[in-house]
PDB file of N, CA and C in Angstrom:
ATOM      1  N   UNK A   1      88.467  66.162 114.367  1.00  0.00           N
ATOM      2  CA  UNK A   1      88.769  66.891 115.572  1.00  0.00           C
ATOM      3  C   UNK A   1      89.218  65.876 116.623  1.00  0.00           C
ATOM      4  N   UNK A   2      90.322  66.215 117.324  1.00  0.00           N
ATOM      5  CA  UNK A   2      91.001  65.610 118.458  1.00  0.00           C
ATOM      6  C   UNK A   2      90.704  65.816 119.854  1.00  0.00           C
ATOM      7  N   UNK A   3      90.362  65.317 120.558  1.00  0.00           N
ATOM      8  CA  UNK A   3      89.948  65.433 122.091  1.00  0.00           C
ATOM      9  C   UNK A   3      90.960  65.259 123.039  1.00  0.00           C
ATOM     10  N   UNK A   4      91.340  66.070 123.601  1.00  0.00           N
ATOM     11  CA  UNK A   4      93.058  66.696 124.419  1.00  0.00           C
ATOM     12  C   UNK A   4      92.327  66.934 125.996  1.00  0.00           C
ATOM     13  N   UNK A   5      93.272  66.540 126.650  1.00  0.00           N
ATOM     14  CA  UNK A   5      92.967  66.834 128.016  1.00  0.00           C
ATOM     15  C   UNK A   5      93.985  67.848 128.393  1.00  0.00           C
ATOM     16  N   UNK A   6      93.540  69.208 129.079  1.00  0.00           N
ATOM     17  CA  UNK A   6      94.485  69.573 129.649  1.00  0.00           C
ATOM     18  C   UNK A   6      94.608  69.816 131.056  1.00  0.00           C
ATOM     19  N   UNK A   7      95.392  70.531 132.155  1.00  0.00           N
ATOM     20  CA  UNK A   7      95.159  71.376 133.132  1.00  0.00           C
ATOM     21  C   UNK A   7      95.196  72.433 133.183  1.00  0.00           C
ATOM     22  N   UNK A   8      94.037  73.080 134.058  1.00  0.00           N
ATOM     23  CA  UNK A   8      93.836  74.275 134.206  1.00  0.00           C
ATOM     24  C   UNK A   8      93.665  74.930 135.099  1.00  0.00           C
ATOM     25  N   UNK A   9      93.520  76.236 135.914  1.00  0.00           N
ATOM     26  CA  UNK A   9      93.488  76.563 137.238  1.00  0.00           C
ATOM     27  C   UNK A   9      92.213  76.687 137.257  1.00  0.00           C
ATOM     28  N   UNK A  10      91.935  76.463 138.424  1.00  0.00           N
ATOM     29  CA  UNK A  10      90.243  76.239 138.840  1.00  0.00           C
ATOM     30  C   UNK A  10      89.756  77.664 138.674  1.00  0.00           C
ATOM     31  N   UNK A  11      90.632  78.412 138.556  1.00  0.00           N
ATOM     32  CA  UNK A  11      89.702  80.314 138.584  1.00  0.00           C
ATOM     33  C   UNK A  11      89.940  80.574 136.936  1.00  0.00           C
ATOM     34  N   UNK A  12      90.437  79.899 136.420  1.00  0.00           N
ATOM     35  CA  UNK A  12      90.393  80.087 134.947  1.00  0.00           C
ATOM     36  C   UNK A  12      89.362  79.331 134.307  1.00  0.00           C
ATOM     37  N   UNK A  13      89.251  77.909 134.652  1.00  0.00           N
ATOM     38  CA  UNK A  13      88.192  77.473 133.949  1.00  0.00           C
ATOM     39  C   UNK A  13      87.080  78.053 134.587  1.00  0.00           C
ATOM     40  N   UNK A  14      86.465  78.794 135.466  1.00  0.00           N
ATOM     41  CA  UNK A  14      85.309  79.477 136.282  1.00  0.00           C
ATOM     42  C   UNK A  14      85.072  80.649 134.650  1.00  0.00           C
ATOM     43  N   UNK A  15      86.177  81.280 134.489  1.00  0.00           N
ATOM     44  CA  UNK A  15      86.564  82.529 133.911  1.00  0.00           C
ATOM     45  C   UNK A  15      85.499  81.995 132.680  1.00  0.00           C
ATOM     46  N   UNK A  16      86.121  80.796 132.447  1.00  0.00           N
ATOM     47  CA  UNK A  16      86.334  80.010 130.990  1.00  0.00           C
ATOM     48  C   UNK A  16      84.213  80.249 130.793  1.00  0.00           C
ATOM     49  N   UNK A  17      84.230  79.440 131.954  1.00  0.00           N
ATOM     50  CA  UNK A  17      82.892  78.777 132.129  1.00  0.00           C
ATOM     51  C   UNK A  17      81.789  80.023 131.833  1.00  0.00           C
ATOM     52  N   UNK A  18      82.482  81.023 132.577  1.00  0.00           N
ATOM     53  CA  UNK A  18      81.643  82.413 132.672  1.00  0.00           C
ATOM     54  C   UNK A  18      81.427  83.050 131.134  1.00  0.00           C
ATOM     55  N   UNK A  19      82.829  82.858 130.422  1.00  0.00           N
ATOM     56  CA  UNK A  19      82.650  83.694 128.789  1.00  0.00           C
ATOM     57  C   UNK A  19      82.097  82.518 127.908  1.00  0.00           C
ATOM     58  N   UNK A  20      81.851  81.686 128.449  1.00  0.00           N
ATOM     59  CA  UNK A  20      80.829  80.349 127.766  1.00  0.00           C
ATOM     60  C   UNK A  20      79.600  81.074 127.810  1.00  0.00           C
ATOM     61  N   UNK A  21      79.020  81.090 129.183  1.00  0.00           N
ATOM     62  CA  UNK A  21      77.192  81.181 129.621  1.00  0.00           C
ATOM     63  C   UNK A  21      76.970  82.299 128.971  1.00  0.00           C
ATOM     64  N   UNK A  22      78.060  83.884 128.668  1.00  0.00           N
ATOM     65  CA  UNK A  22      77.412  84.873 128.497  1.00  0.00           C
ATOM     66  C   UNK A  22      77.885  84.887 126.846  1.00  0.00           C
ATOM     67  N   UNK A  23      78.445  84.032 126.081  1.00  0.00           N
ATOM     68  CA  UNK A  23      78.433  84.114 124.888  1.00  0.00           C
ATOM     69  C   UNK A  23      76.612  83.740 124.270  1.00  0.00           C
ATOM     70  N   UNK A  24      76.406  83.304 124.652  1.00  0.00           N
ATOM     71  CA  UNK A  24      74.816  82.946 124.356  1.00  0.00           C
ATOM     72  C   UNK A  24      74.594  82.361 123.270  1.00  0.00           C
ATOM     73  N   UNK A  25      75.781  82.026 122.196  1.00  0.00           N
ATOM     74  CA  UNK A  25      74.740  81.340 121.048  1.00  0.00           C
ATOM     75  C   UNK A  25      74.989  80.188 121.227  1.00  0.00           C
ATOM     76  N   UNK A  26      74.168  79.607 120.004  1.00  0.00           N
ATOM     77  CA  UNK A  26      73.499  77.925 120.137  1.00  0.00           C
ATOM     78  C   UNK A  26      75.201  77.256 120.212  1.00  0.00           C
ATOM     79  N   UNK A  27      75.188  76.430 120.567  1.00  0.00           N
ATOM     80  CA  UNK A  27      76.666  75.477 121.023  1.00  0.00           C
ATOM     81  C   UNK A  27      78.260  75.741 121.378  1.00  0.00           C
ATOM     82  N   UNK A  28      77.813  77.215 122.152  1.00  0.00           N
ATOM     83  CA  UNK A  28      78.710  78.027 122.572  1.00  0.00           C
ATOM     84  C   UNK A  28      78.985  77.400 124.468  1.00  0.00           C
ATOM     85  N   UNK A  29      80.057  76.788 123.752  1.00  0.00           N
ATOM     86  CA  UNK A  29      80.614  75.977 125.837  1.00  0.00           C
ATOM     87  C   UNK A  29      81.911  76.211 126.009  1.00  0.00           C
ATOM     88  N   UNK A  30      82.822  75.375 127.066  1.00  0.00           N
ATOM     89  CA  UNK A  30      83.930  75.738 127.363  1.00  0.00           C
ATOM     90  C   UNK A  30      84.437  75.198 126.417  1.00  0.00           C
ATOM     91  N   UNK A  31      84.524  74.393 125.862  1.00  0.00           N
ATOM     92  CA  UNK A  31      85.479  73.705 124.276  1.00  0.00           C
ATOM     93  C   UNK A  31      85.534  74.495 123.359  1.00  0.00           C
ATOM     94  N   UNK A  32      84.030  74.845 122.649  1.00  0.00           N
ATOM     95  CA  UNK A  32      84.288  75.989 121.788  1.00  0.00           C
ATOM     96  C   UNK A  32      85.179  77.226 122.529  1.00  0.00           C
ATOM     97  N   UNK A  33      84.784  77.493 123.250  1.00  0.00           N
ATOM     98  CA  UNK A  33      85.784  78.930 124.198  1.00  0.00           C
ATOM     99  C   UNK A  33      87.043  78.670 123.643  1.00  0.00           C
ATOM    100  N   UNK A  34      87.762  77.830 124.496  1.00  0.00           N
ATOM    101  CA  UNK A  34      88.890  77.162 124.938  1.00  0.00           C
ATOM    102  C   UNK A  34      89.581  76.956 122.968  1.00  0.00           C
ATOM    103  N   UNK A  35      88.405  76.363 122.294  1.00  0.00           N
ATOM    104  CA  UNK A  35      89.264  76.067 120.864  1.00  0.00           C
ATOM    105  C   UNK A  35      89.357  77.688 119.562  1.00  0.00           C
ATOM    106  N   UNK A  36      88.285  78.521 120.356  1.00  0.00           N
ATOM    107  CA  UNK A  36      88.399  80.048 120.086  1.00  0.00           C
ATOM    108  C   UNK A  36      89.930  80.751 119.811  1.00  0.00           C
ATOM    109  N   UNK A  37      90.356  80.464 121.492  1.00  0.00           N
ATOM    110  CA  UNK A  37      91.862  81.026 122.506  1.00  0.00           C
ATOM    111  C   UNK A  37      92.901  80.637 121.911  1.00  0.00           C
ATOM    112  N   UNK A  38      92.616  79.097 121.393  1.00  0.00           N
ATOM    113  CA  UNK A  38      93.200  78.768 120.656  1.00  0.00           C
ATOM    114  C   UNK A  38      94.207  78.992 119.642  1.00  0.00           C
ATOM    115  N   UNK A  39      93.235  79.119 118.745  1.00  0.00           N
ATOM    116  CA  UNK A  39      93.187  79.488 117.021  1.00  0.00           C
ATOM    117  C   UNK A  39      93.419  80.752 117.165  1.00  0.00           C
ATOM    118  N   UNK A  40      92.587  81.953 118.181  1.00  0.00           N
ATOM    119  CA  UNK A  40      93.660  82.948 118.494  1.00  0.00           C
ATOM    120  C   UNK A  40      94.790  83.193 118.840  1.00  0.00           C
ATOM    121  N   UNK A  41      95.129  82.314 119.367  1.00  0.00           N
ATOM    122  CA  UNK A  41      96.678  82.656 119.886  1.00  0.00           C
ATOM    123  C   UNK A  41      97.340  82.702 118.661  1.00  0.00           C
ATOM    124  N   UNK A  42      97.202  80.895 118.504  1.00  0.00           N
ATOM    125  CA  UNK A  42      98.243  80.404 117.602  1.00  0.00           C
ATOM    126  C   UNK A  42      98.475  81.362 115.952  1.00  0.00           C
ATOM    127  N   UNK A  43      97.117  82.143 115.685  1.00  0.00           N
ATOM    128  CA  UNK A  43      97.096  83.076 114.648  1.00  0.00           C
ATOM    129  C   UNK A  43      98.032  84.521 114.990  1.00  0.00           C
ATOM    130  N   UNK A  44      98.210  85.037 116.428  1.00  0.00           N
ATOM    131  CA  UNK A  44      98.822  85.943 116.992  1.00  0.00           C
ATOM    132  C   UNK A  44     100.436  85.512 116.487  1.00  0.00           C
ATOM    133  N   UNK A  45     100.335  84.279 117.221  1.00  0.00           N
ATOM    134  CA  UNK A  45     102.104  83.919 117.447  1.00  0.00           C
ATOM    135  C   UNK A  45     102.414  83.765 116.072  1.00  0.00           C
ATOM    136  N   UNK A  46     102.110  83.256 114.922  1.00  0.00           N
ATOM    137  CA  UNK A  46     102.344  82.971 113.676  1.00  0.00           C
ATOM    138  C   UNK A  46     102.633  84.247 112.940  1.00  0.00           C
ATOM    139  N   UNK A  47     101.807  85.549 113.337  1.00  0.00           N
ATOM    140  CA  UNK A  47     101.831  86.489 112.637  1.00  0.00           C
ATOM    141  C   UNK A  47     102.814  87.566 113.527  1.00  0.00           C
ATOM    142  N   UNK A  48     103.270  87.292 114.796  1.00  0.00           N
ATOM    143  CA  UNK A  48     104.470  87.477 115.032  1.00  0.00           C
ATOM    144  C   UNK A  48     105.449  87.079 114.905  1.00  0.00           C
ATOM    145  N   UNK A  49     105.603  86.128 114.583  1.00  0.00           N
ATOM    146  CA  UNK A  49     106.856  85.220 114.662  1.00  0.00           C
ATOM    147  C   UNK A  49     107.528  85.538 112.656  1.00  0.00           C
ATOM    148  N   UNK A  50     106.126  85.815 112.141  1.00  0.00           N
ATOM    149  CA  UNK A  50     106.322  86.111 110.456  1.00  0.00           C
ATOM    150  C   UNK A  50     106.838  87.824 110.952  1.00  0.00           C
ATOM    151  N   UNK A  51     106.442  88.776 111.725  1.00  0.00           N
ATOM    152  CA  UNK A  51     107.128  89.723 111.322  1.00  0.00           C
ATOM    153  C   UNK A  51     108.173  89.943 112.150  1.00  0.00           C
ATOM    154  N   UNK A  52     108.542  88.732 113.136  1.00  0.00           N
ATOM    155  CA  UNK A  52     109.860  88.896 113.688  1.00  0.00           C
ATOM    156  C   UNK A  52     111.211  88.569 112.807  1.00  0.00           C
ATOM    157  N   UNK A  53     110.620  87.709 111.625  1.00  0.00           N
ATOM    158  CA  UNK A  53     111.357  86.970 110.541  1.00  0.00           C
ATOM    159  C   UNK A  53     111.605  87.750 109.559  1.00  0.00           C
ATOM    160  N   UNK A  54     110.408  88.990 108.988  1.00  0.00           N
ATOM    161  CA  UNK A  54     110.811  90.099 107.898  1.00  0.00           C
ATOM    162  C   UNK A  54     111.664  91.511 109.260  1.00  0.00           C
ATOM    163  N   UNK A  55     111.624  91.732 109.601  1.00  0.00           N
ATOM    164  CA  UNK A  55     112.412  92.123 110.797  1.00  0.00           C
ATOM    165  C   UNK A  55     113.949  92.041 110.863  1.00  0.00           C
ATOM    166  N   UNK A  56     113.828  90.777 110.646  1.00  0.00           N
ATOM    167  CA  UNK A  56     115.795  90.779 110.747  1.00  0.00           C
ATOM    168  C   UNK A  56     115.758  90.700 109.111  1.00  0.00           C
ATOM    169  N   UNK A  57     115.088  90.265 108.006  1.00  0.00           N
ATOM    170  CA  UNK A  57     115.604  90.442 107.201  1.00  0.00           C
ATOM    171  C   UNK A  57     115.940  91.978 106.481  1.00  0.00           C
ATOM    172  N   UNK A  58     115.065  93.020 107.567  1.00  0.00           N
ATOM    173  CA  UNK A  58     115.559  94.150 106.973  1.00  0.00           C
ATOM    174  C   UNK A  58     116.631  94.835 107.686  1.00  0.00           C
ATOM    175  N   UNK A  59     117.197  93.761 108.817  1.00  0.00           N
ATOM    176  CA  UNK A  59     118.127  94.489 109.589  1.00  0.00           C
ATOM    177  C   UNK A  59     119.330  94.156 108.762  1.00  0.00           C
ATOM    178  N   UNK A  60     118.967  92.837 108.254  1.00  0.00           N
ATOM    179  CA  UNK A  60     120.510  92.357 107.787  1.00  0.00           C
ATOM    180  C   UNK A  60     120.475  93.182 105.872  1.00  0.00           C
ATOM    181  N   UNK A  61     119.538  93.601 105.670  1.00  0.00           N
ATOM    182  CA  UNK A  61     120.211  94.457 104.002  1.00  0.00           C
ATOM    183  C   UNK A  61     119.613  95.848 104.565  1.00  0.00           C
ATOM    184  N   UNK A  62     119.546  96.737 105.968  1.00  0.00           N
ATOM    185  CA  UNK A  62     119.453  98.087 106.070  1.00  0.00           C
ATOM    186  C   UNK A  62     120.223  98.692 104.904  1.00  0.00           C
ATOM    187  N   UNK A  63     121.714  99.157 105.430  1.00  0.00           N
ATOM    188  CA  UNK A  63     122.624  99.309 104.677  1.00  0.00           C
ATOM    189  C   UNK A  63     122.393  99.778 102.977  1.00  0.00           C
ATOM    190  N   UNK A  64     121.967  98.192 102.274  1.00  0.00           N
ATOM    191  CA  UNK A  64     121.810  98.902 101.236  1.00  0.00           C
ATOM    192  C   UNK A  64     120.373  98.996 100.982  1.00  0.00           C
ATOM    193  N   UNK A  65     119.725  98.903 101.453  1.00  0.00           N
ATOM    194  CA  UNK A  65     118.117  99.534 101.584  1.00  0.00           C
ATOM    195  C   UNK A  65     118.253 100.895 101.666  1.00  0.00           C
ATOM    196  N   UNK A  66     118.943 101.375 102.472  1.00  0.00           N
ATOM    197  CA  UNK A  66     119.257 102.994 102.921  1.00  0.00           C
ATOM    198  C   UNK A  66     120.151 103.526 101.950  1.00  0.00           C
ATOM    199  N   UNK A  67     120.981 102.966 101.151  1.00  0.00           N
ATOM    200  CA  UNK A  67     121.822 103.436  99.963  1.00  0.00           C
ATOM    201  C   UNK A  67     121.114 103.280  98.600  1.00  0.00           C
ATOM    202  N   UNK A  68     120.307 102.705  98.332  1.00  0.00           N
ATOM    203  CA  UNK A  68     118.844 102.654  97.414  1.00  0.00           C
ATOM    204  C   UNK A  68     118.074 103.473  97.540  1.00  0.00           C
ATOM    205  N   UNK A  69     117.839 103.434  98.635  1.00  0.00           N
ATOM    206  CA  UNK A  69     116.631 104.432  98.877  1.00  0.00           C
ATOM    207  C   UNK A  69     117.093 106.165  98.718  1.00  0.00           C
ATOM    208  N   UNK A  70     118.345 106.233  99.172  1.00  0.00           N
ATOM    209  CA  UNK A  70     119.079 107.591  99.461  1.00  0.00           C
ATOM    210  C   UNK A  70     118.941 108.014  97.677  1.00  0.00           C
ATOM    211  N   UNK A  71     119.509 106.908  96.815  1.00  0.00           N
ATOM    212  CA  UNK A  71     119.619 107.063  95.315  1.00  0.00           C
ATOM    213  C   UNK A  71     118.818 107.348  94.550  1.00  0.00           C
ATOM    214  N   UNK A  72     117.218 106.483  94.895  1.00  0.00           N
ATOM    215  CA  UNK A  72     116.166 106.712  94.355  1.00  0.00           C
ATOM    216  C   UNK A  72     115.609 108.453  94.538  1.00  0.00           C
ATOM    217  N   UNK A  73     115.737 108.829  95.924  1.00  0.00           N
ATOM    218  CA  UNK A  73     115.553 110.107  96.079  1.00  0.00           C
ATOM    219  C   UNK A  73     116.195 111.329  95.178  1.00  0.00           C
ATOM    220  N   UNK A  74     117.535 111.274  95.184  1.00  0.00           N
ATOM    221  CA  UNK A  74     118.380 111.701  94.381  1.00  0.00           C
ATOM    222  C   UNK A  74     117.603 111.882  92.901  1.00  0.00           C
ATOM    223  N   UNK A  75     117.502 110.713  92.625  1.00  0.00           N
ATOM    224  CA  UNK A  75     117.171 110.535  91.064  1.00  0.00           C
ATOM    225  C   UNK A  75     115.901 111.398  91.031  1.00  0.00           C
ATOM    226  N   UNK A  76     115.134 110.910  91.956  1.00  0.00           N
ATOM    227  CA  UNK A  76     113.498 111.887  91.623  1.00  0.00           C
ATOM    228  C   UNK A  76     113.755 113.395  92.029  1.00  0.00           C
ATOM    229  N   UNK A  77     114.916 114.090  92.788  1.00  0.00           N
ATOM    230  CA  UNK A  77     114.894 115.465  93.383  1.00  0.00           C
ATOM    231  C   UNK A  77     115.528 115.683  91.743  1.00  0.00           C
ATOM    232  N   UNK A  78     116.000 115.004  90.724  1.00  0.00           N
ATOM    233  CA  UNK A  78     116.744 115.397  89.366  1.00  0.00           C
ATOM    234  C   UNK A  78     115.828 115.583  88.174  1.00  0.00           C
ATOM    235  N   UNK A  79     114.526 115.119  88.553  1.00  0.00           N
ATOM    236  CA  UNK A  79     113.381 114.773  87.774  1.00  0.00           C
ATOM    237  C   UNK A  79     112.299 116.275  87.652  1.00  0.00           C
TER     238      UNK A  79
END
C-alpha cells in the first residue's frame, strides 16, 4: 500500500471525518473512508466505461443485428 497526499476542502474532509466516527468498526478512519470512495468510484467508472464500449459496439452492427433478429423471428413464426 502507497501513502498519497491529497487536497481536500475543509467541509469535505469534516464530511469525511463524520462517515469515519459513525462507521464504528474496529479501524474504520478517514483513510479507510477515503480508500472505500475510492475503489468505489474507480469500480463505477470501469463498469461504465465497459458498457459505454459494448454500446457503440452495438451501434456500429445495429443494422444487421436488426436483420438477424427480424429473420430469426420469421423462422420461429414458420415453426
Amino acid at each position: 500500500m502507497k501513502t498519497i497526499a491529497i487536497t481536500i476542502e475543509e467541509e469535505m474532509l469534516e464530511r469525511v471525518d463524520r462517515l469515519a466516527r459513525v462507521a464504528g468498526r474496529p479501524g474504520s478512519n478517514r483513510s479507510r473512508v477515503i480508500r472505500e470512495a475510492v475503489r468505489n468510484y474507480v469500480a463505477l467508472a470501469e463498469q461504465k466505461a465497459e458498457g459505454e464500449r459494448e454500446a457503440a459496439i452495438v451501434r456500429r452492427h445495429r443494422d444487421r443485428l436488426k436483420r438477424e433478429g427480424q429473420a430469426l423471428v420469421k423462422q420461429q413464426a414458420k415453426l
